[in-house]
Protein backbone atom coordinates (compact mmCIF):
# COMPACT_ATOMS: atom_id res chain seq x y z
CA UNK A 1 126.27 150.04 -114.25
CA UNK A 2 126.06 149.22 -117.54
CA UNK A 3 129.12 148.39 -119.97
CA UNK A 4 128.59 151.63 -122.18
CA UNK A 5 131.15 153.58 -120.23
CA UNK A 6 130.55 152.94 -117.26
CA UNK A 7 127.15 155.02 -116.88
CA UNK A 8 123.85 153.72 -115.15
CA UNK A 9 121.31 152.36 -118.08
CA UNK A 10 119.20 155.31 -117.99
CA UNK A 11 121.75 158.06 -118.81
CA UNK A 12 121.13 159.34 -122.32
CA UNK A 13 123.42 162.44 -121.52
CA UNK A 14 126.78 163.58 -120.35
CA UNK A 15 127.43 167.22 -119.02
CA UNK A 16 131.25 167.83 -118.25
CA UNK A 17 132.99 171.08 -116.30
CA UNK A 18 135.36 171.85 -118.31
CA UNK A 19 138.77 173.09 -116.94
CA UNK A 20 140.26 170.19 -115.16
CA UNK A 21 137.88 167.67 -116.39
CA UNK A 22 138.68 168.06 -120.58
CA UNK A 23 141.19 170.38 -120.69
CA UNK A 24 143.93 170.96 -118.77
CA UNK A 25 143.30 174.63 -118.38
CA UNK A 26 142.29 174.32 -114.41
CA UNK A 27 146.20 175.03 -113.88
CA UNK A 28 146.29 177.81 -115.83
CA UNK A 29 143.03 179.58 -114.37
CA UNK A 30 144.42 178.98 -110.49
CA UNK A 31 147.92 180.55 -111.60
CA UNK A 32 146.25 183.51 -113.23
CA UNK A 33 144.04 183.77 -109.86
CA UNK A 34 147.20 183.60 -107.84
CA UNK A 35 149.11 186.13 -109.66
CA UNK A 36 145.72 188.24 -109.43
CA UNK A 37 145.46 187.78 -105.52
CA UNK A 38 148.85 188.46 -104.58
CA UNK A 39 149.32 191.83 -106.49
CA UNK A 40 145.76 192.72 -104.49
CA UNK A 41 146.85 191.26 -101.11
CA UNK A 42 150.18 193.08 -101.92
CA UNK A 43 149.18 196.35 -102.13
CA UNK A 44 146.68 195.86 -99.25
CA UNK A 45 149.61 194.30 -96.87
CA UNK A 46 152.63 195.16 -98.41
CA UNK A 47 155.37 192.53 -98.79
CA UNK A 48 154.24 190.84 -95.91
CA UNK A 49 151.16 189.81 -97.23
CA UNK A 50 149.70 186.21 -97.00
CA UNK A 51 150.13 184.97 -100.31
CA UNK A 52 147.47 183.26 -102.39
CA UNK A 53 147.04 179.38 -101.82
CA UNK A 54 145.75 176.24 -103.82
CA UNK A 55 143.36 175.86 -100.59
CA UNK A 56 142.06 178.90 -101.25
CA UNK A 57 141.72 177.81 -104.55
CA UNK A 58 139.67 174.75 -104.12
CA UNK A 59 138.16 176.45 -101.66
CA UNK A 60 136.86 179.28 -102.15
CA UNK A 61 137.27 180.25 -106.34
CA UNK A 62 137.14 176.68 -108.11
CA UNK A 63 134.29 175.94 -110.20
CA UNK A 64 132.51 179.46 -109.53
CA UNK A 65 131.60 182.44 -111.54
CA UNK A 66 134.46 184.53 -111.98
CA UNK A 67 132.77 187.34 -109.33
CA UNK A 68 131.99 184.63 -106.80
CA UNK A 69 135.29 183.37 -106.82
CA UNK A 70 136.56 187.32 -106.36
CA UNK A 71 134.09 188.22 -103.24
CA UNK A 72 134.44 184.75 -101.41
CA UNK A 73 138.15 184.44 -101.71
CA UNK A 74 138.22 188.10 -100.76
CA UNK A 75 135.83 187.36 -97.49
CA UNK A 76 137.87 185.40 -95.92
CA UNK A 77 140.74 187.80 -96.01
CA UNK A 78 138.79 190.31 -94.46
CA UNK A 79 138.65 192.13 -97.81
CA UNK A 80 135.52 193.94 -98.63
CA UNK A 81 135.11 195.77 -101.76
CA UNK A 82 132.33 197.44 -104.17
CA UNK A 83 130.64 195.47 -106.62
CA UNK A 84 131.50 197.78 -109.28
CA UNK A 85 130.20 197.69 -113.38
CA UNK A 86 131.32 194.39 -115.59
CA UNK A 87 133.24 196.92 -117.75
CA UNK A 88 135.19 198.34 -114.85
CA UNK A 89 138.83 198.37 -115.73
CA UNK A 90 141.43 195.57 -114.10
CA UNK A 91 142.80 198.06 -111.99
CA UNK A 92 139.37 199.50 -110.26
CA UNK A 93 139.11 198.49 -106.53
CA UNK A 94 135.80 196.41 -107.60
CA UNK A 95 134.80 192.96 -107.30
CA UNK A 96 134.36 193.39 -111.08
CA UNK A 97 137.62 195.28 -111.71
CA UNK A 98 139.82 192.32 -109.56
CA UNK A 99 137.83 189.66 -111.81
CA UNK A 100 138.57 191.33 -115.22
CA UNK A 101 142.39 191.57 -113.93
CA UNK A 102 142.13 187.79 -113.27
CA UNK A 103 140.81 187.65 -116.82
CA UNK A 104 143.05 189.17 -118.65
CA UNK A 105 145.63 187.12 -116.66
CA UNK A 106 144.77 183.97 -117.48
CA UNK A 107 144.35 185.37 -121.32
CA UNK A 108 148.01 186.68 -120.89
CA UNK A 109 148.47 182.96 -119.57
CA UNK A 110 146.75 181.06 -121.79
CA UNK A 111 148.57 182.65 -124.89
CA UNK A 112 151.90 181.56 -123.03
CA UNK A 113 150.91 177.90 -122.27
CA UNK A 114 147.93 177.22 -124.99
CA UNK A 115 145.37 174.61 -124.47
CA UNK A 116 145.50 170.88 -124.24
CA UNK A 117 143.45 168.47 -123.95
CA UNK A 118 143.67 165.40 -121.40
CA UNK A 119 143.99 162.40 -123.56
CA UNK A 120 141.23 160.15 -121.36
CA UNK A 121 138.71 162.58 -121.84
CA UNK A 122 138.93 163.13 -126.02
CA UNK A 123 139.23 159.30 -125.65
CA UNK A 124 135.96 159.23 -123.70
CA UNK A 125 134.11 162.10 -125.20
CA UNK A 126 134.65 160.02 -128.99
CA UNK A 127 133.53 156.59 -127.07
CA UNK A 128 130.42 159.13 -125.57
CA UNK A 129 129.41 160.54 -129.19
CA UNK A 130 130.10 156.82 -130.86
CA UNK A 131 127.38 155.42 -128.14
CA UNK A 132 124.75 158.20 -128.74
CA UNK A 133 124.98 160.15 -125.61
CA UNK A 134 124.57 163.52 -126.31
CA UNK A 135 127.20 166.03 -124.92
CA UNK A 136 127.63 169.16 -123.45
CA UNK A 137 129.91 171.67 -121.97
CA UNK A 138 129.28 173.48 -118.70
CA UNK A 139 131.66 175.59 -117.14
CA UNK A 140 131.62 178.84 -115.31
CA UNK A 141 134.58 180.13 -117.55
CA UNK A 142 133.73 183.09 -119.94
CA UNK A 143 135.88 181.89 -122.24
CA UNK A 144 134.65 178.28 -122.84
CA UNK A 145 133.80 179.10 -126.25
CA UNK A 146 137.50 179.95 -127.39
CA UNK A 147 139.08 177.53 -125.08
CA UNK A 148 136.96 174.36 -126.70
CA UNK A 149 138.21 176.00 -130.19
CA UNK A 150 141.37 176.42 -129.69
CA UNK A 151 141.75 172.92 -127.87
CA UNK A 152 139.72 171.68 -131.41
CA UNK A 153 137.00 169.43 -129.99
CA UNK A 154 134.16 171.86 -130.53
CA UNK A 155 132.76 169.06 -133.09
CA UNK A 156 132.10 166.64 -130.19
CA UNK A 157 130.27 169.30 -128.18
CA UNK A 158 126.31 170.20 -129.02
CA UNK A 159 125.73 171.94 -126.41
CA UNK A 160 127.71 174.87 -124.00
CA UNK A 161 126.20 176.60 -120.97
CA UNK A 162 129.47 179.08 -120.28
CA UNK A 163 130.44 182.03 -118.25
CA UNK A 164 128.48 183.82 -120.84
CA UNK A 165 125.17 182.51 -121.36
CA UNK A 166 124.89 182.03 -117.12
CA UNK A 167 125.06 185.71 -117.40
CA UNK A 168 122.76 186.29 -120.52
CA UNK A 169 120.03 184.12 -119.06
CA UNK A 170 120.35 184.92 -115.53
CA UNK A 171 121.42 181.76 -114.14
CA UNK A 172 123.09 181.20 -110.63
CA UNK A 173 126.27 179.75 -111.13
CA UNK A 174 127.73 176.73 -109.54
CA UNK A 175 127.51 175.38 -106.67
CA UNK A 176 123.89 176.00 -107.36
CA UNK A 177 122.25 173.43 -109.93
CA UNK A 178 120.87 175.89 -112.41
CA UNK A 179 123.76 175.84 -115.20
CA UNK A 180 123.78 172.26 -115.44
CA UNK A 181 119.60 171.68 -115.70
CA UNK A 182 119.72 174.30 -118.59
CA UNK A 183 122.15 171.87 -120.39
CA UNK A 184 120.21 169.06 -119.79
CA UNK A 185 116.75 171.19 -120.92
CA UNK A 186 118.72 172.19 -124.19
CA UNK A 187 119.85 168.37 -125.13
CA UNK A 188 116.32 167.19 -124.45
CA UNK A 189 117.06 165.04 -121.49
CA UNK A 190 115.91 165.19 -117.50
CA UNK A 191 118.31 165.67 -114.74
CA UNK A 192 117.98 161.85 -114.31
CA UNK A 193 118.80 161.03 -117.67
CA UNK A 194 122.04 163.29 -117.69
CA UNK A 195 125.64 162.08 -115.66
CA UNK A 196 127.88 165.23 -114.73
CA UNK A 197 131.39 165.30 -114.27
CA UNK A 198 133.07 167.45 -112.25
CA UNK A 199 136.52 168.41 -110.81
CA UNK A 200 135.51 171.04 -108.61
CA UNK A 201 133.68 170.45 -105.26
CA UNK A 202 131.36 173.30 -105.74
CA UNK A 203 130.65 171.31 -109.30
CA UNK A 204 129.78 168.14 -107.76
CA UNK A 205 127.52 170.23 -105.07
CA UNK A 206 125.38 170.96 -108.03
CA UNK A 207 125.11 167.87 -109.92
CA UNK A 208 123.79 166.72 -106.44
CA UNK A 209 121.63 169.22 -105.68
CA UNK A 210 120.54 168.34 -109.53
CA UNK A 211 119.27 165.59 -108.78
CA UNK A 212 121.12 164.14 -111.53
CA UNK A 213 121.57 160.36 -112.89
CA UNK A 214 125.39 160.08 -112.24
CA UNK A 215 127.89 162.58 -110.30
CA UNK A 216 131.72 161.85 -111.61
CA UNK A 217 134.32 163.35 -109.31
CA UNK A 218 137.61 163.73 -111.79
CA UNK A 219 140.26 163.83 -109.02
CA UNK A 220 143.55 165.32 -111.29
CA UNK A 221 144.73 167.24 -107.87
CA UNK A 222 144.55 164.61 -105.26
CA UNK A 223 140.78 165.71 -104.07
CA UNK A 224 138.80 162.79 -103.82
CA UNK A 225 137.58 162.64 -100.44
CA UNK A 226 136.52 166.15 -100.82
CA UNK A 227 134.99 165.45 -103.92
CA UNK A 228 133.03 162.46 -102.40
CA UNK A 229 131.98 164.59 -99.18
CA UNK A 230 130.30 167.39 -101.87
CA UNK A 231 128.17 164.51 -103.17
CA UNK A 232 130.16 162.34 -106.15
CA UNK A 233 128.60 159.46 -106.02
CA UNK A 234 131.81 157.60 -108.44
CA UNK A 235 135.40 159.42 -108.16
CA UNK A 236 138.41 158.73 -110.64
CA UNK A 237 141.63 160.09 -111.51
CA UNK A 238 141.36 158.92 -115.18
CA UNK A 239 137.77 158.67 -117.07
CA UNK A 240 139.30 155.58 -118.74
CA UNK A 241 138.76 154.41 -114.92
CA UNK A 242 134.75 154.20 -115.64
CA UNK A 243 135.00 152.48 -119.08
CA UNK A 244 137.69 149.52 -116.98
CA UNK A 245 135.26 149.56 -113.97
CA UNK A 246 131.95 148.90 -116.04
């Protein structure tokens, strides 16, 4: 490792997830998932039904496109439903309509709470842009764009591969590698020359199958040997973690 940060000599790039990893917006998505879940589950099961977990959450919705998340969580209940049109509204018995119900609950949500930032990772973003690295944001989320905004880092961030664009361009989403290469072809830089960091372990699954230079696990829920089974090769609680260890 070398002493810039705590990144292997070769790395010219970083690529970070973003909920969970910058901002602290991870918490916000799972609660907006969970009140999403339950009112489904609820009027499948009634009051009785089995309520929405944060296993299922790592499990099963973390990390993915919004969709994904919907029709695996779903699976495992036993829950099959029509893929429905993106435009289907929240209340539509669709894959799409539960995922637009999800979005406008973590919208609802995020207007409550707002965004913040986690302190390590402005801290380490600045000491990334001060060193030359160049940066970018990938993130299933849809809203990545306003969420960097309104957390007020966007100057630190040259590149974003969102919810958006992996629809635009026709990328798979996460845990497949696809989102984070087309970062790393828009900074300039080869999967080896690029470090991701991830909090989800469908995240880390595709920085490894990435083939990438560097795959941070950010354990902020108390993950880390999950994160290390999906293929981190380093995991921390703190980023300031890699900049003490170098």
């Amino acid at each position: 490792m070398s002493a810039v940060l705590g990144l292997p000599d070769d790395v010219r790039a970083c690529l970070f997830d973003l909920d969970g990893v910058l901002t602290r917006t991870a918490s916000v998505h799972q609660a907006a998932w969970k009140r999403t879940f339950d009112a489904v589950l609820r009027e499948r099961d009634g009051d009785g039904f089995a309520a929405f977990t944060d296993d299922d959450y790592l499990a099963h919705v973390d990390g993915k496109p919004r969709k994904d998340g919907v029709r695996d969580f779903l699976t495992s209940r036993g829950v099959s439903l029509p893929e429905g049109e993106d435009d289907d509204p929240a209340d539509a018995a669709t894959i799409a309509g539960v995922g637009n119900r999800k979005n406008a609950d973590f919208l609802a949500e995020l207007a409550d709470h707002g965004v913040g930032i986690f302190d390590d990772a402005l801290d380490y973003l600045r000491a990334a842009r001060n060193a030359g690295l160049r940066i970018a944001v990938v993130t299933a989320s849809a809203n990545g764009g306003h969420v960097i905004s309104t957390a007020g880092f966007a100057d630190l961030v040259e590149v974003r591969v969102d919810g958006v664009v992996t629809r635009a361009r026709g990328l798979a989403g996460k845990p497949e590698p696809d989102t984070y290469l087309e970062a790393a072809r828009e900074l300039g830089v080869t999967a080896a020359q690029a470090a991701v960091f991830e909090d989800a372990q469908s995240g880390v699954a595709a920085g490894r199958a990435g083939a990438f230079g560097l795959v941070v696990g950010v354990d902020r829920v108390g993950q880390a040997d999950a994160l290390r089974a999906a293929g981190a090769d380093v995991v921390v609680s703190d980023l300031s973690q890699l900049v003490d260890g170098a």
